[in-house]
C-alpha atoms as a PDB file:
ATOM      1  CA  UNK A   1     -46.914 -14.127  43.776  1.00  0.00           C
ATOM      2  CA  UNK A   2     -50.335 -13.650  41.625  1.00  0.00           C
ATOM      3  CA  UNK A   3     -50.359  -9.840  41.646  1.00  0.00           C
ATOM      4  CA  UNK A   4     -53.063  -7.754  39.665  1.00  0.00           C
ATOM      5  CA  UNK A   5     -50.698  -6.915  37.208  1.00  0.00           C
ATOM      6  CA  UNK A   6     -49.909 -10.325  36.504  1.00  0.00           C
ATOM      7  CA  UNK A   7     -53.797 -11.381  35.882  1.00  0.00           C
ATOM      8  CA  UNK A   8     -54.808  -8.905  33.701  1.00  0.00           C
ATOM      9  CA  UNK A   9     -51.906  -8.913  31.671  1.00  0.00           C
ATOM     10  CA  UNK A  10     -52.392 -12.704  31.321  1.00  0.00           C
ATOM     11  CA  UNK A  11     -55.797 -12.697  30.547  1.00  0.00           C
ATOM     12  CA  UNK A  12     -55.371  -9.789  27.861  1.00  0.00           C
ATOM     13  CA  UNK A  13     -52.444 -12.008  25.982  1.00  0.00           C
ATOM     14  CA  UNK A  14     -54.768 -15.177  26.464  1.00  0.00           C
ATOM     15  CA  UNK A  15     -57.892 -12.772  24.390  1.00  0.00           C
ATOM     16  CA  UNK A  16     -55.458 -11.645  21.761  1.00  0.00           C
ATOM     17  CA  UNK A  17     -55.833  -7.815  23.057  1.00  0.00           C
ATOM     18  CA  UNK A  18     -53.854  -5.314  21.998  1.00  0.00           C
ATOM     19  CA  UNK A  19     -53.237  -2.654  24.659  1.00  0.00           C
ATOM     20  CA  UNK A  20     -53.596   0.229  22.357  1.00  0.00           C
ATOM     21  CA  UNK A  21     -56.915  -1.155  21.452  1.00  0.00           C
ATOM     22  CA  UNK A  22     -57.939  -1.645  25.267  1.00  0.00           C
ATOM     23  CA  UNK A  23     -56.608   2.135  25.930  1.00  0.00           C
ATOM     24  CA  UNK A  24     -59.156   3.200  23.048  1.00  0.00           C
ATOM     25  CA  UNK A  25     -62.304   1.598  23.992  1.00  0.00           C
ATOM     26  CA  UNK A  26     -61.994   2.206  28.105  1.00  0.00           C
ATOM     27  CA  UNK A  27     -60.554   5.947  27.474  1.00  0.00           C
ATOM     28  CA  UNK A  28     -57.731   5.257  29.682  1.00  0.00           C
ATOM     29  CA  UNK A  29     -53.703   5.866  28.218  1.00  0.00           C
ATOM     30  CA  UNK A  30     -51.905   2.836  27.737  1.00  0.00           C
ATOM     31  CA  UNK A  31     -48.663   4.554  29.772  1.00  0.00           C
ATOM     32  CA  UNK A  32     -51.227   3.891  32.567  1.00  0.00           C
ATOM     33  CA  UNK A  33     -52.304   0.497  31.502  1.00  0.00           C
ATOM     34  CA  UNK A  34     -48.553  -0.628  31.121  1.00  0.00           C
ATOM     35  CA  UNK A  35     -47.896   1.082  34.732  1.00  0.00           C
ATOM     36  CA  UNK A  36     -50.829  -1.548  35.818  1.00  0.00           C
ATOM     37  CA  UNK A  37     -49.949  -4.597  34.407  1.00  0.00           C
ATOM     38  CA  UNK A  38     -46.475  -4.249  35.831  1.00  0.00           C
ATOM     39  CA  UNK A  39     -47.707  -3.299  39.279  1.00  0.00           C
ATOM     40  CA  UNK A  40     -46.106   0.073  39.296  1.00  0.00           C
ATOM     41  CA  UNK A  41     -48.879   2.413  40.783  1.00  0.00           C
ATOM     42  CA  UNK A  42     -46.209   5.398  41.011  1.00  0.00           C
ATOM     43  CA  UNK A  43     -47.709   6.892  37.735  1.00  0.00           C
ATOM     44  CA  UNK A  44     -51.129   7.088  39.308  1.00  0.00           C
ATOM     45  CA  UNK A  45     -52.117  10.307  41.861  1.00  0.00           C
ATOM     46  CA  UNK A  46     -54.700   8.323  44.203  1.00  0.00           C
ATOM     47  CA  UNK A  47     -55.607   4.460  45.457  1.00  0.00           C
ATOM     48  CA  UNK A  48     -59.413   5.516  44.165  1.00  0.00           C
ATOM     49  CA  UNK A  49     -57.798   6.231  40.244  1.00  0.00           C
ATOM     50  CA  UNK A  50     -56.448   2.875  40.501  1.00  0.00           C
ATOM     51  CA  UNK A  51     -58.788   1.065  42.148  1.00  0.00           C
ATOM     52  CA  UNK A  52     -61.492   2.712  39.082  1.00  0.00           C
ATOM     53  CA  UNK A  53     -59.199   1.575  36.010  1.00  0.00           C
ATOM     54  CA  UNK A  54     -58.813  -1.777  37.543  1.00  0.00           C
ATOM     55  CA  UNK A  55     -62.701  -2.368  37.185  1.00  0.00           C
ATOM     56  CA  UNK A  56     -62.872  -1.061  33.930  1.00  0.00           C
ATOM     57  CA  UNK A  57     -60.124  -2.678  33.211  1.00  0.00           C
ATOM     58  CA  UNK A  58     -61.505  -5.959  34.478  1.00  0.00           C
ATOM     59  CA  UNK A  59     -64.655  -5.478  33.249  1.00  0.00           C
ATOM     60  CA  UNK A  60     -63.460  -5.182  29.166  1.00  0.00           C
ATOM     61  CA  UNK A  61     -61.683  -8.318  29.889  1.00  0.00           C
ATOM     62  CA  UNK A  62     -64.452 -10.196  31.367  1.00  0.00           C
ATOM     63  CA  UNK A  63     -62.954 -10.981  34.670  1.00  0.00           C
ATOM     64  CA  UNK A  64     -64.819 -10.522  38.574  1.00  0.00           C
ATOM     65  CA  UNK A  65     -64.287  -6.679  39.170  1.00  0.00           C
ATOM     66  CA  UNK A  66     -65.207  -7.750  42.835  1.00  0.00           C
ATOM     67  CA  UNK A  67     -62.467 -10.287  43.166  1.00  0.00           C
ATOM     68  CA  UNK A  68     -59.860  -8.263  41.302  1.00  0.00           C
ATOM     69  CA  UNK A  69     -60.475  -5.407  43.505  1.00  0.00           C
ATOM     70  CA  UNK A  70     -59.873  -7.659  46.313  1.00  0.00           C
ATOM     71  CA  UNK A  71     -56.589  -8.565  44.950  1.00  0.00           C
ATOM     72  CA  UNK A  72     -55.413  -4.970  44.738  1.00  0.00           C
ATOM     73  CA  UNK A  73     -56.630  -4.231  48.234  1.00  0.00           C
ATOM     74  CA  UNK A  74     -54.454  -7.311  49.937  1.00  0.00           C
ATOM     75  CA  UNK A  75     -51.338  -5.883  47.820  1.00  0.00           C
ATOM     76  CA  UNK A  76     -52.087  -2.541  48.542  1.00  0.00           C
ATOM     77  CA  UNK A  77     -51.911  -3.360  52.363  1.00  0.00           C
ATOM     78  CA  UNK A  78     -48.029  -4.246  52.041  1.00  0.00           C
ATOM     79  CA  UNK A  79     -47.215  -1.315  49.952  1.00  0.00           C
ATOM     80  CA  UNK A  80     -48.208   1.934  52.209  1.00  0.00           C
ATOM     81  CA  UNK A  81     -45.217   3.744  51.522  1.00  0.00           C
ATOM     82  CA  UNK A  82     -46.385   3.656  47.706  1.00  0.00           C
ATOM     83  CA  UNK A  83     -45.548   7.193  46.250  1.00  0.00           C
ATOM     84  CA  UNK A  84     -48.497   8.952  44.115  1.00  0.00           C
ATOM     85  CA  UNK A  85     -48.310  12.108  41.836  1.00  0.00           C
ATOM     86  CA  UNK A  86     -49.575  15.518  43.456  1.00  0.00           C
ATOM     87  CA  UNK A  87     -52.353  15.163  40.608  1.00  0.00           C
ATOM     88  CA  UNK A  88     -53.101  14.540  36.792  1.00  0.00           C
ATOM     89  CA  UNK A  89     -51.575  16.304  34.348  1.00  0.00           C
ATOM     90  CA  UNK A  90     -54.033  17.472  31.591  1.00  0.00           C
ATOM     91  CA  UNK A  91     -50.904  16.201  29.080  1.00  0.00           C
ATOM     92  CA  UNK A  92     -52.104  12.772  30.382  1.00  0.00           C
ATOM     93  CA  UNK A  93     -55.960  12.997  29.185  1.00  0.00           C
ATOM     94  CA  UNK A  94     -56.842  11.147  26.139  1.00  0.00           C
ATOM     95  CA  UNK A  95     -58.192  13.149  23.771  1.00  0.00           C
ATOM     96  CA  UNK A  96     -62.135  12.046  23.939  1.00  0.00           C
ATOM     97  CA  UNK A  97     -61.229  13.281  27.410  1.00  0.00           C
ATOM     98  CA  UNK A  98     -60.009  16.838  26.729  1.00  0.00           C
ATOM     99  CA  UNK A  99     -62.733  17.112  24.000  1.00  0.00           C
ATOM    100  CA  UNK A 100     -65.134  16.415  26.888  1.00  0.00           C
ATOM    101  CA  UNK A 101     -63.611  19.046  29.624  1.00  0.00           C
ATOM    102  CA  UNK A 102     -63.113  21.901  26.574  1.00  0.00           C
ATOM    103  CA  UNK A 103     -67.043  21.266  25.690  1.00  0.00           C
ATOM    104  CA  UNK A 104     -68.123  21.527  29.794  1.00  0.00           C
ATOM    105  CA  UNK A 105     -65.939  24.528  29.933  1.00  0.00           C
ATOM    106  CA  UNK A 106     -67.638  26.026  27.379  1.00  0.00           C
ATOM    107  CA  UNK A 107     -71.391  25.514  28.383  1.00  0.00           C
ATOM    108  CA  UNK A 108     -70.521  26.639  31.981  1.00  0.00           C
ATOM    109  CA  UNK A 109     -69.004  29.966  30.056  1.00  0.00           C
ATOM    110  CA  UNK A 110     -72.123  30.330  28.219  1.00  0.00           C
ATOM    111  CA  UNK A 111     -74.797  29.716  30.917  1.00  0.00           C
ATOM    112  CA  UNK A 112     -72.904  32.097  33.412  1.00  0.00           C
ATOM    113  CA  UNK A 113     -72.764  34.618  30.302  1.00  0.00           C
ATOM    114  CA  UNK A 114     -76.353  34.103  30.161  1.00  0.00           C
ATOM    115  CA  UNK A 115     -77.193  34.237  33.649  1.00  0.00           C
ATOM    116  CA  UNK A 116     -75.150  37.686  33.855  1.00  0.00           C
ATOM    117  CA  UNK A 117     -76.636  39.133  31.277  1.00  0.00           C
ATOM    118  CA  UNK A 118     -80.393  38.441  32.021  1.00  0.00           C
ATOM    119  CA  UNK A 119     -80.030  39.571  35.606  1.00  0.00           C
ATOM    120  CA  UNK A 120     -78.102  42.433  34.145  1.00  0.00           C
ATOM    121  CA  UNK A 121     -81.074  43.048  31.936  1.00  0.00           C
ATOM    122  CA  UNK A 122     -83.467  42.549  34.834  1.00  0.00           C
ATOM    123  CA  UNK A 123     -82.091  44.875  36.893  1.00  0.00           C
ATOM    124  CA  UNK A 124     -82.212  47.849  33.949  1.00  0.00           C
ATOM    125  CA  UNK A 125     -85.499  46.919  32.900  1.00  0.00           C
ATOM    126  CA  UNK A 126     -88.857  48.911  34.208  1.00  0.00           C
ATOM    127  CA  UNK A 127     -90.987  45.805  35.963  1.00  0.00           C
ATOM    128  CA  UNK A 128     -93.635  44.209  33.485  1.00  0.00           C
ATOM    129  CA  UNK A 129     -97.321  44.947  34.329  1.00  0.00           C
ATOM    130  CA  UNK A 130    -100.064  42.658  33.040  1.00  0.00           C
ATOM    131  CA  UNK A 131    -103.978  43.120  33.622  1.00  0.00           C
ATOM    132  CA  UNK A 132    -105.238  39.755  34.101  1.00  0.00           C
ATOM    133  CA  UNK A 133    -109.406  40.236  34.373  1.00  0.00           C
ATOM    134  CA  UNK A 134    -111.585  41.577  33.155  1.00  0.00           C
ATOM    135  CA  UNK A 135    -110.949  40.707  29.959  1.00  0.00           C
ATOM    136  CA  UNK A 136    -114.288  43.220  28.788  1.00  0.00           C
ATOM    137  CA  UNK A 137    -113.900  47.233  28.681  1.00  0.00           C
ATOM    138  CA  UNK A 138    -117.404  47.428  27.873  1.00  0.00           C
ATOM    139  CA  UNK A 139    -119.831  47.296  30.749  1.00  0.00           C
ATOM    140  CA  UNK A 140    -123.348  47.477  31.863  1.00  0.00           C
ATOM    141  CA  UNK A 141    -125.468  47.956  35.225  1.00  0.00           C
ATOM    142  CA  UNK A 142    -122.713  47.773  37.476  1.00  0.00           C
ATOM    143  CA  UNK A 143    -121.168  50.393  39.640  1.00  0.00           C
ATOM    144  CA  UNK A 144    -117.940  49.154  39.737  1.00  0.00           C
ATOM    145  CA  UNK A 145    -115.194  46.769  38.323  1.00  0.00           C
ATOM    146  CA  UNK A 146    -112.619  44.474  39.885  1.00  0.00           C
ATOM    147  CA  UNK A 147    -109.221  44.767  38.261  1.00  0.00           C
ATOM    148  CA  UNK A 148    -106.860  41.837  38.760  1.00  0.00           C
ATOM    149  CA  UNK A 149    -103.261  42.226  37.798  1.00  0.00           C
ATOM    150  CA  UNK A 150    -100.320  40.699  37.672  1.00  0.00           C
ATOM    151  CA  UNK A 151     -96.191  42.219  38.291  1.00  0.00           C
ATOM    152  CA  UNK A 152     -93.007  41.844  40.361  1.00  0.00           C
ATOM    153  CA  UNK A 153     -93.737  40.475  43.874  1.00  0.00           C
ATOM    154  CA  UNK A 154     -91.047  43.159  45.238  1.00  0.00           C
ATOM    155  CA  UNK A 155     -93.050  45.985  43.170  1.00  0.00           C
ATOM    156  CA  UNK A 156     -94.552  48.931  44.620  1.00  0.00           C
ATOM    157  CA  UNK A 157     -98.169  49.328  43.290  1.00  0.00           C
ATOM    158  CA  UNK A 158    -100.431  52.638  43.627  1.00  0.00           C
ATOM    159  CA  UNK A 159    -103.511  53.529  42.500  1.00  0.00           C
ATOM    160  CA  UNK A 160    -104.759  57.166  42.141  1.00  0.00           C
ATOM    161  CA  UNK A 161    -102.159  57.593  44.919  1.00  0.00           C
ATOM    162  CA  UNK A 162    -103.389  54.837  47.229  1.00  0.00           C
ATOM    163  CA  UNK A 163    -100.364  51.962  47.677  1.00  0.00           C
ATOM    164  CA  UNK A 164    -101.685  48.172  46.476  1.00  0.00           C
ATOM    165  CA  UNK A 165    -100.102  45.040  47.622  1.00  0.00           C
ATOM    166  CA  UNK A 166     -99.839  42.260  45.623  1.00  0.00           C
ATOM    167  CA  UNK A 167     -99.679  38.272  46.920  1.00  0.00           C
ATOM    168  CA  UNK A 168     -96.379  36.312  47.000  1.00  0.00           C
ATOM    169  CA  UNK A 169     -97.185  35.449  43.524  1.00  0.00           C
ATOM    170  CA  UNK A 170     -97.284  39.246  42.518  1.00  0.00           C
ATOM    171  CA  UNK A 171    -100.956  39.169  41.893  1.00  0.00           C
ATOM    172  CA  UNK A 172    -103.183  42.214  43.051  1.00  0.00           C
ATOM    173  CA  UNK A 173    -106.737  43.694  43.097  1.00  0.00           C
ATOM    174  CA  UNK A 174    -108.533  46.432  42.747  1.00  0.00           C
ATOM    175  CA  UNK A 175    -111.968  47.597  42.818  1.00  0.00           C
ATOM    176  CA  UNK A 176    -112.634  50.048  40.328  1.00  0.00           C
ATOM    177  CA  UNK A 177    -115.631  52.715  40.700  1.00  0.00           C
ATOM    178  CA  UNK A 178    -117.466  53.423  37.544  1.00  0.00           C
ATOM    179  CA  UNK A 179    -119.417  56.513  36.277  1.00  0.00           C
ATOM    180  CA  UNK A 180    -121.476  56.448  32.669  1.00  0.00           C
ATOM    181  CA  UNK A 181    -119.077  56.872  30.032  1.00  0.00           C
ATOM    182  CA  UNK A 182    -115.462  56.663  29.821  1.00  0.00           C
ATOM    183  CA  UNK A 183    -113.603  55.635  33.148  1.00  0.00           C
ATOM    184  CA  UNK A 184    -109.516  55.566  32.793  1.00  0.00           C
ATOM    185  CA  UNK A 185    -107.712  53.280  35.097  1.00  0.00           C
ATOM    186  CA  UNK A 186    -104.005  54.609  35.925  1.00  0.00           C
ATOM    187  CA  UNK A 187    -101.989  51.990  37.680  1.00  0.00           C
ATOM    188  CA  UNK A 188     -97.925  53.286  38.661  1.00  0.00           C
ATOM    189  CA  UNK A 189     -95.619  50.614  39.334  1.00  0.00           C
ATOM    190  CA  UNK A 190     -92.074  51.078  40.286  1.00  0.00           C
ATOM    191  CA  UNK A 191     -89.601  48.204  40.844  1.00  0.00           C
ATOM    192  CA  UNK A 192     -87.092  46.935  42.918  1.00  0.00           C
ATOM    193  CA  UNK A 193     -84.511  48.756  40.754  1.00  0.00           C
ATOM    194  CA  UNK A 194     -86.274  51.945  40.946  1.00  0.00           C
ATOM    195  CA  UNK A 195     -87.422  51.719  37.719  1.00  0.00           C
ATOM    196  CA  UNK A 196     -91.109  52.980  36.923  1.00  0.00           C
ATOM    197  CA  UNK A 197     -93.625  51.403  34.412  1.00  0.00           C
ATOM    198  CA  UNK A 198     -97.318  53.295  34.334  1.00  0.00           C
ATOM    199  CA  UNK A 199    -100.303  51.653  31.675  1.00  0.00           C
ATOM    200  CA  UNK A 200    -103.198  52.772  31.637  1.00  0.00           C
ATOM    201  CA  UNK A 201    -106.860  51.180  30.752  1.00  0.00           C
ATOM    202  CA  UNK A 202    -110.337  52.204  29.900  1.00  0.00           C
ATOM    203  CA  UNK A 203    -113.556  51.080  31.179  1.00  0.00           C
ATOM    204  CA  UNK A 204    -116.581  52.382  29.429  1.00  0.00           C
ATOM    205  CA  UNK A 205    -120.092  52.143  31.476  1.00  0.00           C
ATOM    206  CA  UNK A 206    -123.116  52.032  29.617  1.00  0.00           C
ATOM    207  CA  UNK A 207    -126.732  52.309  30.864  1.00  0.00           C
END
């Protein structure tokens, strides 16, 4: 009986392929090739890791993944008391393979490293506080100043003792009154994390 075994062995000895060379270019070992081409699935640990190296398999050699697949299915059907491994041992992995799963390893290391240590250094750090308007200290004929900053949106904001919300975006206002001459703008902010940060800024009101 034509098996799927049978026609892709054929078809590789018909091309001149050597398996080796095959096992190289689809990153699959030959011990699993050679399990394939003699219809001996016991090597593999599912129907789906099969069922994925015969279409790359058929696909290098040019033949109808569609129809090949078909194949397995039908001989699949008479075999379900086939046998699979628990699971892949890494020993099995070509080494493009390992290369691959050392290198994802790695960057998953590194960006949870990362991620540890900047909520680490979040969570120690004072919040930031940045004044965005206005962007002039010097001021004329006005009685009074709007203040627009910017910090945390879990912050706690006061003003000469008077608590300041921000927005969802951590934005907040604040309308300060001016006298002639120097006016000094003291805004405390304490974070999440208990942490304080105070800045101060001067407004200077001229006639």
């Amino acid at each position: 009986m034509l098996t799927v075994g049978k026609i892709l062995k054929s078809e590789r000895i018909k091309k001149n392929f050597l398996l080796e060379d095959i096992a190289k270019e689809i990153r699959i070992r030959e011990k699993y090739l050679t399990a394939l081409e003699e219809d001996d699935w016991s090597p593999f640990t599912s129907k789906v890791y099969i069922s994925g190296i015969i279409r790359n398999y058929s696909k290098f050699l040019g033949l109808n993944p569609e129809k090949m697949q078909a194949f397995f299915r039908r001989e699949y059907a008479r075999h379900e008391d086939v046998s699979f491994k628990k699971r892949l041992s890494v020993k099995y992995l070509t080494p493009q393979t390992k290369k691959i799963i050392f290198y994802l390893i790695i960057i998953m290391i590194l960006g949870f490293s990362y991620y540890f240590g900047y909520q680490v250094k979040r969570y120690l750090s004072p919040p930031k506080v940045e004044i965005l308007s206005p962007d002039i200290k010097t001021l004329k004929r006005q009685d009074r100043v709007r203040v627009v900053g910017q910090t945390e949106k879990e912050a706690v904001i006061e003003i000469f003792g008077e608590r300041i919300y921000q927005n969802e975006y951590g934005v907040f206002n604040y309308d300060f009154p001016l006298e002639l001459g120097e006016n000094k703008l003291v805004i405390e902010v304490e974070g999440a994390n208990g942490k304080k940060t105070t800045i101060s800024e001067i407004y200077i009101l001229k006639e």
